[in-house]
C-alpha atoms as a PDB file:
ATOM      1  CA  UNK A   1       0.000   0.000   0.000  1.00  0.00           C
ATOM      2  CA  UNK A   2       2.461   2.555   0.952  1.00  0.00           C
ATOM      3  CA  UNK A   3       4.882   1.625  -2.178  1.00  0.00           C
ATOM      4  CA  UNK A   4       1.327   1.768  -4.253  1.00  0.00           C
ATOM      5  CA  UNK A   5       1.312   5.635  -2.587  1.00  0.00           C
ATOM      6  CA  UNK A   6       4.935   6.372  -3.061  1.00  0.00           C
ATOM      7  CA  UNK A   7       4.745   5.636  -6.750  1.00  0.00           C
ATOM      8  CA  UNK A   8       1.488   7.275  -7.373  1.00  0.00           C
ATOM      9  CA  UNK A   9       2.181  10.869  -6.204  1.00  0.00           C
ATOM     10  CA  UNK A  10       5.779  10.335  -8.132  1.00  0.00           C
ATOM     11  CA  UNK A  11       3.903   9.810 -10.843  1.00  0.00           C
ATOM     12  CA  UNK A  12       1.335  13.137 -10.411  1.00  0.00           C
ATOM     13  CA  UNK A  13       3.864  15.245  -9.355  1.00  0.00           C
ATOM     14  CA  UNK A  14       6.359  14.425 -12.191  1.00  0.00           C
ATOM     15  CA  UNK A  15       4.004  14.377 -14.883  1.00  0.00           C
ATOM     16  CA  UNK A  16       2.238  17.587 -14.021  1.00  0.00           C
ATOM     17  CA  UNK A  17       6.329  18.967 -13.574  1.00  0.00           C
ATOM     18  CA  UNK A  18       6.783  17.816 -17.225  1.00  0.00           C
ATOM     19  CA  UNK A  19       3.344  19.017 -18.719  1.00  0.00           C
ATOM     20  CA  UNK A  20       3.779  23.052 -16.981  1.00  0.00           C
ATOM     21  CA  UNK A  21       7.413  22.822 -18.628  1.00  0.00           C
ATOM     22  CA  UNK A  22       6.675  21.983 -21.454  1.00  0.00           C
ATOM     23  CA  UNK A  23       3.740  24.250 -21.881  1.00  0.00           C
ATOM     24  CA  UNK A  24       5.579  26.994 -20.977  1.00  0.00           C
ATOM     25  CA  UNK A  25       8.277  26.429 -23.565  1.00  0.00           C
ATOM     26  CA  UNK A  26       5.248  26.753 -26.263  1.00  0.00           C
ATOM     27  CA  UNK A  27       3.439  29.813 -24.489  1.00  0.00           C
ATOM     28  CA  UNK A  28       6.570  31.420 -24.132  1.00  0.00           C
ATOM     29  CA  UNK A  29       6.691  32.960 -27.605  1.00  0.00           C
ATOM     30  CA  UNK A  30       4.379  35.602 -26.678  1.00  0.00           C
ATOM     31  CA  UNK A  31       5.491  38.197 -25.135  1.00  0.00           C
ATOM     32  CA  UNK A  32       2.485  40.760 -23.231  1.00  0.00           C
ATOM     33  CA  UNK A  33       2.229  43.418 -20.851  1.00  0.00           C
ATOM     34  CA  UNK A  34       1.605  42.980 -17.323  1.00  0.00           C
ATOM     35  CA  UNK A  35       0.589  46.986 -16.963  1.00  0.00           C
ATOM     36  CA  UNK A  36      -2.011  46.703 -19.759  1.00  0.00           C
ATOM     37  CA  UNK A  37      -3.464  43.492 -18.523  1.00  0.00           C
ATOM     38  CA  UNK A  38      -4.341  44.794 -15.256  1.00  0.00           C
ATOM     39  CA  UNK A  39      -5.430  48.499 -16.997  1.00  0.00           C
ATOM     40  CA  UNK A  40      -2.275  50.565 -15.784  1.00  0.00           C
ATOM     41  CA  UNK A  41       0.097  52.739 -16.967  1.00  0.00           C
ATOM     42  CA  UNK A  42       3.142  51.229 -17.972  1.00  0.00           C
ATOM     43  CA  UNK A  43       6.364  51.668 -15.547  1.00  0.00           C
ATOM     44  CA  UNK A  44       8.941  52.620 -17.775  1.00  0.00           C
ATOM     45  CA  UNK A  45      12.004  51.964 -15.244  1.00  0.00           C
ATOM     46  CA  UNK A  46      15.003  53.358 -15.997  1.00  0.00           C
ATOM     47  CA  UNK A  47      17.640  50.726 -16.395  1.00  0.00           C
ATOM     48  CA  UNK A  48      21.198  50.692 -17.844  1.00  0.00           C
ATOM     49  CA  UNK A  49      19.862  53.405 -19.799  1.00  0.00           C
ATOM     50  CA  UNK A  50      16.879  51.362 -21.176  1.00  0.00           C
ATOM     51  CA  UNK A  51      13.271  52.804 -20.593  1.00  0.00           C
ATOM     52  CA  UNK A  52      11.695  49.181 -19.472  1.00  0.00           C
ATOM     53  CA  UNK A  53       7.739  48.026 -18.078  1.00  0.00           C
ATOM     54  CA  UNK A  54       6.987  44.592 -16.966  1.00  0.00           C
ATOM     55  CA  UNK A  55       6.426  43.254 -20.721  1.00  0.00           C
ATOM     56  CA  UNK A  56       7.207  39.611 -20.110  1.00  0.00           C
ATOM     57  CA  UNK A  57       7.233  36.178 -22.104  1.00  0.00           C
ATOM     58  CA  UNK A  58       3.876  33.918 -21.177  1.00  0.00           C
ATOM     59  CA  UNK A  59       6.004  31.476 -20.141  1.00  0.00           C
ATOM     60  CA  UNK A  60       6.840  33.387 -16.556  1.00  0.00           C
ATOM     61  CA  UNK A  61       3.095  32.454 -16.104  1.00  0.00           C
ATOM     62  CA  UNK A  62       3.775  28.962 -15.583  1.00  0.00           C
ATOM     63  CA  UNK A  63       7.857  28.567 -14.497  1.00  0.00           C
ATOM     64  CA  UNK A  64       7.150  29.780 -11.116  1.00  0.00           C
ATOM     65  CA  UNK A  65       4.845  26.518 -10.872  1.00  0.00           C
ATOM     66  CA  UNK A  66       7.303  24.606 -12.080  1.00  0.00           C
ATOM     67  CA  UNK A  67       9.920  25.141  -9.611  1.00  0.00           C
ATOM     68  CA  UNK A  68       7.113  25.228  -6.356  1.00  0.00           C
ATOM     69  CA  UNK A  69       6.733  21.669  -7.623  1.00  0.00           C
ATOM     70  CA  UNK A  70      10.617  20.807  -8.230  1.00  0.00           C
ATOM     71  CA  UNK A  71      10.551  21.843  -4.144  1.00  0.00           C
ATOM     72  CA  UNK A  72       7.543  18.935  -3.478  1.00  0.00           C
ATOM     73  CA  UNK A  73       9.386  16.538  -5.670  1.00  0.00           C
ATOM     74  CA  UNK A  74      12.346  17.397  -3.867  1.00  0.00           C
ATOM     75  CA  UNK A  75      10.772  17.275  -0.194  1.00  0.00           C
ATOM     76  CA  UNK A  76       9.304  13.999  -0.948  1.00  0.00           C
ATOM     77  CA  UNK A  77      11.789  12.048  -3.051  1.00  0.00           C
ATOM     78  CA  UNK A  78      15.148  14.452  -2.787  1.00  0.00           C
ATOM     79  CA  UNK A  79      17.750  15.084  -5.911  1.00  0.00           C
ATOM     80  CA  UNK A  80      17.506  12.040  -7.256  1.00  0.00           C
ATOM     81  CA  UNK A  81      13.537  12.904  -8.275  1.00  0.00           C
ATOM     82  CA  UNK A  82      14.098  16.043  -9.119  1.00  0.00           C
ATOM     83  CA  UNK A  83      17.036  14.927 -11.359  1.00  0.00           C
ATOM     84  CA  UNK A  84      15.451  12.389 -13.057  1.00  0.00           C
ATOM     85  CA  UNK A  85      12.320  14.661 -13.878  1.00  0.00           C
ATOM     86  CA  UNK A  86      14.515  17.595 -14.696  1.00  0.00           C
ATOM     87  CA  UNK A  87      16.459  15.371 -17.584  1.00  0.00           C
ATOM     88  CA  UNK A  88      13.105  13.686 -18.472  1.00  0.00           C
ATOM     89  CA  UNK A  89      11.312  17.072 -18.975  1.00  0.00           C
ATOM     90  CA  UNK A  90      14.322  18.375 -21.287  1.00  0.00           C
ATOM     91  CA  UNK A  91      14.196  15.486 -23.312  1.00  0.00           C
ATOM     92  CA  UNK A  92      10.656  15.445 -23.693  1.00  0.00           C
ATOM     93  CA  UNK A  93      11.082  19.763 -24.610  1.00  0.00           C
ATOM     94  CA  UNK A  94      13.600  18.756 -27.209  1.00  0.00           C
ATOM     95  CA  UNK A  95      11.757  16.307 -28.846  1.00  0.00           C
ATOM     96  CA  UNK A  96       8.337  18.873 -28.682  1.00  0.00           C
ATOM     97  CA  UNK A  97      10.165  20.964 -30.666  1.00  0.00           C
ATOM     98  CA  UNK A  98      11.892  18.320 -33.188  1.00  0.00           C
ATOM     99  CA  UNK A  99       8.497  17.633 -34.351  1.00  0.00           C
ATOM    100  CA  UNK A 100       7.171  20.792 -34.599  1.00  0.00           C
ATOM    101  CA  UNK A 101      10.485  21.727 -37.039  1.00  0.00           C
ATOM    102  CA  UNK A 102       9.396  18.747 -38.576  1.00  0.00           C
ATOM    103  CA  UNK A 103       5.327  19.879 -38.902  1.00  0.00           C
ATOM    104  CA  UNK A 104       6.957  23.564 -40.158  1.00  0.00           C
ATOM    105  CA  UNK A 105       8.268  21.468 -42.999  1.00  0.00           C
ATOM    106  CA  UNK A 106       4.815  19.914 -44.049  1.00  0.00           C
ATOM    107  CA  UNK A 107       3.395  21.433 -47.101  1.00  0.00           C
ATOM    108  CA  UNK A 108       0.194  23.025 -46.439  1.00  0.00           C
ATOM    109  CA  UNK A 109      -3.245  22.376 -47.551  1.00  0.00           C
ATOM    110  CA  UNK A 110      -4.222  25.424 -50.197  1.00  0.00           C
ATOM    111  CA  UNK A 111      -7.473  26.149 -48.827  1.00  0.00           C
ATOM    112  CA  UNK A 112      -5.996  26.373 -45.471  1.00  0.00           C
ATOM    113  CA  UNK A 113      -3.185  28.824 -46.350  1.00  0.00           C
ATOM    114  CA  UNK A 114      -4.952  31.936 -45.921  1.00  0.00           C
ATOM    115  CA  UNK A 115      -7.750  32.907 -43.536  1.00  0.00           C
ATOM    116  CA  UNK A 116      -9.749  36.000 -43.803  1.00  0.00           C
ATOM    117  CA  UNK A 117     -10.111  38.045 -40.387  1.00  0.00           C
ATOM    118  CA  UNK A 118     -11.945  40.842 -39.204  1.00  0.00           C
ATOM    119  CA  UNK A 119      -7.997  42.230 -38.709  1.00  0.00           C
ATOM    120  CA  UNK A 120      -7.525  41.113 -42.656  1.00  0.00           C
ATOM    121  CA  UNK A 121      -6.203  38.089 -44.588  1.00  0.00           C
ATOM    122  CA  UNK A 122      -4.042  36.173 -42.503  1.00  0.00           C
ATOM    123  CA  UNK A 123      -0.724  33.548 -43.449  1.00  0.00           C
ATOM    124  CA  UNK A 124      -1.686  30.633 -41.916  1.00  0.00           C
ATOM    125  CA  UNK A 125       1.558  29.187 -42.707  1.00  0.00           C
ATOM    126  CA  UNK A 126       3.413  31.679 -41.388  1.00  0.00           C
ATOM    127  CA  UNK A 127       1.714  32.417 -38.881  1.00  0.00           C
ATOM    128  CA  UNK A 128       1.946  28.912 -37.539  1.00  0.00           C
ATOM    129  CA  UNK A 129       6.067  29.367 -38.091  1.00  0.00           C
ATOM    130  CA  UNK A 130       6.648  32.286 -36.219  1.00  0.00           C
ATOM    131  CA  UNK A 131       4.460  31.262 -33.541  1.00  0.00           C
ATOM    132  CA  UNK A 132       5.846  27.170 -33.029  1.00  0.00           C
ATOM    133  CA  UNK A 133       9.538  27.913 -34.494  1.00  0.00           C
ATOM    134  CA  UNK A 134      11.570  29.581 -32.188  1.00  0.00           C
ATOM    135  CA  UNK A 135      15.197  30.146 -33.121  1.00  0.00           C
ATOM    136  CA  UNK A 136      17.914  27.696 -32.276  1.00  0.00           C
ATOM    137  CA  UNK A 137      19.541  29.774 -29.652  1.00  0.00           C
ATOM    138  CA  UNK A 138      16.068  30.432 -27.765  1.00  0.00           C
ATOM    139  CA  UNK A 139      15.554  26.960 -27.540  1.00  0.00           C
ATOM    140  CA  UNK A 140      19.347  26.004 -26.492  1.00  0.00           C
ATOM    141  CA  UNK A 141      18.896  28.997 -24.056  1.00  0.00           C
ATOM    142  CA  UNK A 142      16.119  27.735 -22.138  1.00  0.00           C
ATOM    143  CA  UNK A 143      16.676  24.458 -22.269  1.00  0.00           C
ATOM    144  CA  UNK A 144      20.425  25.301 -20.736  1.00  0.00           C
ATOM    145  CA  UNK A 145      18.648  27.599 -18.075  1.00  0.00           C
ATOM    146  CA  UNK A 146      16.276  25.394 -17.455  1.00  0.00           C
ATOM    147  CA  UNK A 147      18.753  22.336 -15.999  1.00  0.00           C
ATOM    148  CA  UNK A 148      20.896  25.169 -14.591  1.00  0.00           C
ATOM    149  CA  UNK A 149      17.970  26.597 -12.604  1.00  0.00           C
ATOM    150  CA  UNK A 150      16.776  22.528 -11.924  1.00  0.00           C
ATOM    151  CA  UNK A 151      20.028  21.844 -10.385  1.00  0.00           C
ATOM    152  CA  UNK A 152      20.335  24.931  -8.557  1.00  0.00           C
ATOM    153  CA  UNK A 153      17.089  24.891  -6.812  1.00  0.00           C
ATOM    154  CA  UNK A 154      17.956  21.557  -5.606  1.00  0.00           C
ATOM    155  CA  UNK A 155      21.945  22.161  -3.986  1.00  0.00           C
ATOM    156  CA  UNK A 156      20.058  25.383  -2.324  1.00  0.00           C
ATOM    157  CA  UNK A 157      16.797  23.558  -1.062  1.00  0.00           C
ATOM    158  CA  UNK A 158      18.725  20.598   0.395  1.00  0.00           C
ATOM    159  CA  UNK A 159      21.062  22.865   2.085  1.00  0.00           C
ATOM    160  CA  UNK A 160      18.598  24.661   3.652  1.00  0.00           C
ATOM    161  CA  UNK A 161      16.880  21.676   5.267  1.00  0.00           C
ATOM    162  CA  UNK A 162      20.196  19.868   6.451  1.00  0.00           C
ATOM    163  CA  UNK A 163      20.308  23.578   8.711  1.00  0.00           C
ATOM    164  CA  UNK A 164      16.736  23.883   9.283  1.00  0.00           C
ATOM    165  CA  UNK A 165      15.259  20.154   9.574  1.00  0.00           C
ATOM    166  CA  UNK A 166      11.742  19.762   8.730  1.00  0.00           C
ATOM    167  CA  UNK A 167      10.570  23.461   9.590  1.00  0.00           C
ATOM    168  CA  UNK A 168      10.769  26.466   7.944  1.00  0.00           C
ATOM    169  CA  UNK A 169       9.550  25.119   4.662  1.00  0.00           C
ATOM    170  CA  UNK A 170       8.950  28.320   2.931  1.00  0.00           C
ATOM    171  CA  UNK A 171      12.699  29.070   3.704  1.00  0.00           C
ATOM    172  CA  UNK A 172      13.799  26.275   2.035  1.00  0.00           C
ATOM    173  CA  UNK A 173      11.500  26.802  -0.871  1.00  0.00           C
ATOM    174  CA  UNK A 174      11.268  30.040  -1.114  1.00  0.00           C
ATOM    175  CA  UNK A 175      14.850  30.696  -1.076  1.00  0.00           C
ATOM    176  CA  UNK A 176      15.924  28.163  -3.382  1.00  0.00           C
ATOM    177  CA  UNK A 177      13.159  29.538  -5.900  1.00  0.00           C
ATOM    178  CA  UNK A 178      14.411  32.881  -5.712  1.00  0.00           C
ATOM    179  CA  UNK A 179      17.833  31.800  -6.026  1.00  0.00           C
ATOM    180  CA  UNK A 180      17.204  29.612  -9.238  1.00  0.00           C
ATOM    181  CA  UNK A 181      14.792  31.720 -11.089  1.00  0.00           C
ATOM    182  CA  UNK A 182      17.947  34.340 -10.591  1.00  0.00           C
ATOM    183  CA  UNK A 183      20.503  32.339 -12.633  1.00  0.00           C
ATOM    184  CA  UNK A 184      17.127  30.976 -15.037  1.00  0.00           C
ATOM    185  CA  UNK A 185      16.288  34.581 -15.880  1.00  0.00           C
ATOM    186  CA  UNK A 186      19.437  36.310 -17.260  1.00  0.00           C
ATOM    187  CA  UNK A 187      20.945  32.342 -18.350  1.00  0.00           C
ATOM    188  CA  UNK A 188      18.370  32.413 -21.149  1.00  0.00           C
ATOM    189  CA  UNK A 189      18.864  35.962 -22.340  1.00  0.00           C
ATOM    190  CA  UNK A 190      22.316  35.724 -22.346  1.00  0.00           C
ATOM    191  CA  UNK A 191      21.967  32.398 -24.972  1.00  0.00           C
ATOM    192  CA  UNK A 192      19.441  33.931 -26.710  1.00  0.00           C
ATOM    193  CA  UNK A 193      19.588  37.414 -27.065  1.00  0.00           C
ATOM    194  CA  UNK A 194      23.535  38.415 -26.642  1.00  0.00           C
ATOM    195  CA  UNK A 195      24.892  35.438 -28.131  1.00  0.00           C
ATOM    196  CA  UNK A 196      21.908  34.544 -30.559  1.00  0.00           C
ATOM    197  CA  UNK A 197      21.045  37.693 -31.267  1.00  0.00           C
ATOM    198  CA  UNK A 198      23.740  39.799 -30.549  1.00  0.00           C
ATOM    199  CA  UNK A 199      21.394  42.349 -28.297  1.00  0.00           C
ATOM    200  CA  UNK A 200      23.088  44.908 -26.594  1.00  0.00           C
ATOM    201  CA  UNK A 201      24.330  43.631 -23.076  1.00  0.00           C
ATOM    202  CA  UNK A 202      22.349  46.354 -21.037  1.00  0.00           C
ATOM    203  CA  UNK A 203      19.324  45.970 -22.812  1.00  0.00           C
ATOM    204  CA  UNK A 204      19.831  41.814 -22.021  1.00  0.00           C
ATOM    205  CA  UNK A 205      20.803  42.712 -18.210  1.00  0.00           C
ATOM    206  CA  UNK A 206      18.175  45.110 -17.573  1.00  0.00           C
ATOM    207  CA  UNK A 207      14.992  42.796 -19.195  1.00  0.00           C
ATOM    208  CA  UNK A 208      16.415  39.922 -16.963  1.00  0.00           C
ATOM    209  CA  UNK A 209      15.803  42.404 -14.039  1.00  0.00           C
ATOM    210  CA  UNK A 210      12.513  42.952 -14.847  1.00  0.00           C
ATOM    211  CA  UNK A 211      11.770  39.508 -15.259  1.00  0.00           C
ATOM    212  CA  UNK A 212      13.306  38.366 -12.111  1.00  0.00           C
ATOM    213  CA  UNK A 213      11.243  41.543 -10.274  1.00  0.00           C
ATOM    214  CA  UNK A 214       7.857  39.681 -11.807  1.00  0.00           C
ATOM    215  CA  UNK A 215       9.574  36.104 -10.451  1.00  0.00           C
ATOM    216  CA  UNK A 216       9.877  37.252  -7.043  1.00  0.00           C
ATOM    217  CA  UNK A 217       7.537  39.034  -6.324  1.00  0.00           C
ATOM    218  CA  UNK A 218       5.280  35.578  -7.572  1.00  0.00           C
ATOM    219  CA  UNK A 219       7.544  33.184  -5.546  1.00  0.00           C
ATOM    220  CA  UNK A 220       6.903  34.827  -2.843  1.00  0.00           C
ATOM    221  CA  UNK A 221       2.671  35.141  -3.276  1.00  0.00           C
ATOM    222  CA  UNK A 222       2.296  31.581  -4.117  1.00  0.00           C
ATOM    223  CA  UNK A 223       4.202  30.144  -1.052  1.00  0.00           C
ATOM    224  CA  UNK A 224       1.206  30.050   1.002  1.00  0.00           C
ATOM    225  CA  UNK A 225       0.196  27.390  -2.427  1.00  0.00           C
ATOM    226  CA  UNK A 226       3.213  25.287  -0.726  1.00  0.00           C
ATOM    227  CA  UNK A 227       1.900  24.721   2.191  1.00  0.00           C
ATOM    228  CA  UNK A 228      -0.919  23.520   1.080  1.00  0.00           C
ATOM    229  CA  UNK A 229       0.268  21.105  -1.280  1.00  0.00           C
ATOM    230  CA  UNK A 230       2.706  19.509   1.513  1.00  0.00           C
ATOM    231  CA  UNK A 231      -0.804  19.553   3.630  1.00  0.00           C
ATOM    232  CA  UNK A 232      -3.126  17.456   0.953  1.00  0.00           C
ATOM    233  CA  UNK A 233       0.069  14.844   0.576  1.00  0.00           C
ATOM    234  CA  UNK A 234       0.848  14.657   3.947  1.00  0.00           C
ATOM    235  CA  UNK A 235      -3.197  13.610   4.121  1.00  0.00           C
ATOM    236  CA  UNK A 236      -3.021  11.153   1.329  1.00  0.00           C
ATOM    237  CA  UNK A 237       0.243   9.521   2.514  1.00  0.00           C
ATOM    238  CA  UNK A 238      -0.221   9.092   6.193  1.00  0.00           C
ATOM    239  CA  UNK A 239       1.986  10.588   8.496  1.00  0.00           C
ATOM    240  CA  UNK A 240       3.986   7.813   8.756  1.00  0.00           C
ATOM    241  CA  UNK A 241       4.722   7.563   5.123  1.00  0.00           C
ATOM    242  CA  UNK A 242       5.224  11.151   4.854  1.00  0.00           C
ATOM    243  CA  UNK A 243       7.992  11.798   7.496  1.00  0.00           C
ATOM    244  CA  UNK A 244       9.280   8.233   6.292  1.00  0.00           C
ATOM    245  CA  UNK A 245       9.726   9.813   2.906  1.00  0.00           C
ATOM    246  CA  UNK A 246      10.471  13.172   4.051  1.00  0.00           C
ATOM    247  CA  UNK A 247      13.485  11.433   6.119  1.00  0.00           C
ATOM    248  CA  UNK A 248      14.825   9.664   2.459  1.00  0.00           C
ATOM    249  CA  UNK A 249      14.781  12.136   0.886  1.00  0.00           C
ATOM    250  CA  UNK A 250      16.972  14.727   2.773  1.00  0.00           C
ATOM    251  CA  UNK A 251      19.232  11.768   3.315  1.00  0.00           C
ATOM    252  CA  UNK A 252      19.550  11.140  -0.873  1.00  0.00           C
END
């Protein structure tokens, strides 16, 4: 029964890890603003000489969530979990975007090739290539930020604990969120922008501020999300099972 338990929420929490990644590698391609979406004025920091509001990818929607549950994984099942999702969920992102180079390639239908909007006639084709084919260094950039920020989160979490024990979980989590989603947020500019793109390095360094600003300041609302989490497993596993597993794992 308890191996039946043990296996299950492995199994929930890695494949709802793997689905928000990958998700968010796909959503990311948009980029919005937070000011408009919530009917304000945009900021317009000054930084490194770069007038800057909180215009963000769509994929900072759903990172945050992935690294609150890279801490669960981790507080259950310790680095060895979170390393095997972590190299499971890049593979998997690799190969999402493998076939969608490959479904690029596909020569379209002609009655499906153009679509007439209310905003005018529309390229379906490439539409559907900007939108699914991100550039080579965007997707070696997150994918490198992504294990980065992975193995990161885990050194800082399990550090944490061996000080703390069991309590202070949002200290643990918190911190090694914050600490991750650092390196994750100016790793992937750097690749993709500076390098890729050859953007100017102040313009990179000051949108990975702003993006980190966004990161925190979410890391930080949705810890109270953390505690409830631990709460509903520690309910389905017992609390034998729990601190059994809890015990493991900082051990791993």
């Amino acid at each position: 029964m308890q191996s039946s338990k043990r296996n299950t929420l492995f199994l929930v929490l890695g494949a709802f890890f793997v689905a928000n990644a990958i998700i968010a590698e796909f959503i990311g391609v948009k980029i919005f603003s937070l000011e408009k979406t919530f009917g304000l004025q945009a900021f317009n920091w000054n930084i490194f000489g770069n007038a800057l509001s909180l215009n963000l990818t769509a994929g900072v929607l759903l990172w945050p969530v992935v690294f609150i549950m890279t801490d669960i994984i981790n507080e259950y099942f310790g680095r060895k979990g979170v390393r095997l999702m972590s190299y499971i969920a890049a593979t998997l992102i690799a190969y999402a975007f493998l076939i969608v180079f490959f479904a690029i390639q596909l020569s379209p239908a002609d009655f499906w090739i153009y679509r007439d909007t209310a905003s005018g006639r529309l390229d379906m084709q490439t539409a559907y290539s900007v939108i699914f084919g991100q550039g080579l260094w965007i997707i070696i950039g997150s994918l490198i930020a992504f294990l980065i920020g992975q193995m990161v989160d885990v050194q800082v979490f399990h550090f944490v604990k061996n000080k703390t024990g069991n309590k202070s979980l949002w200290l643990r989590a918190t911190g090694s969120t914050l600490i991750s989603q650092l390196l994750d947020s100016f790793v992937v500019l750097f690749i993709a922008f500076y390098i890729g793109a050859g953007w100017d390095l102040k313009l990179v360094l000051g949108i990975g501020i702003v993006n980190y600003i966004y990161k925190f300041m979410l890391a930080v609302i949705l810890t109270p999300l953390l505690y409830l989490l631990h709460r509903l497993i520690d309910n389905y596993l017992g609390k034998d099972l729990s601190e059994l597993m809890m015990k493991e794992a900082a051990s791993d």
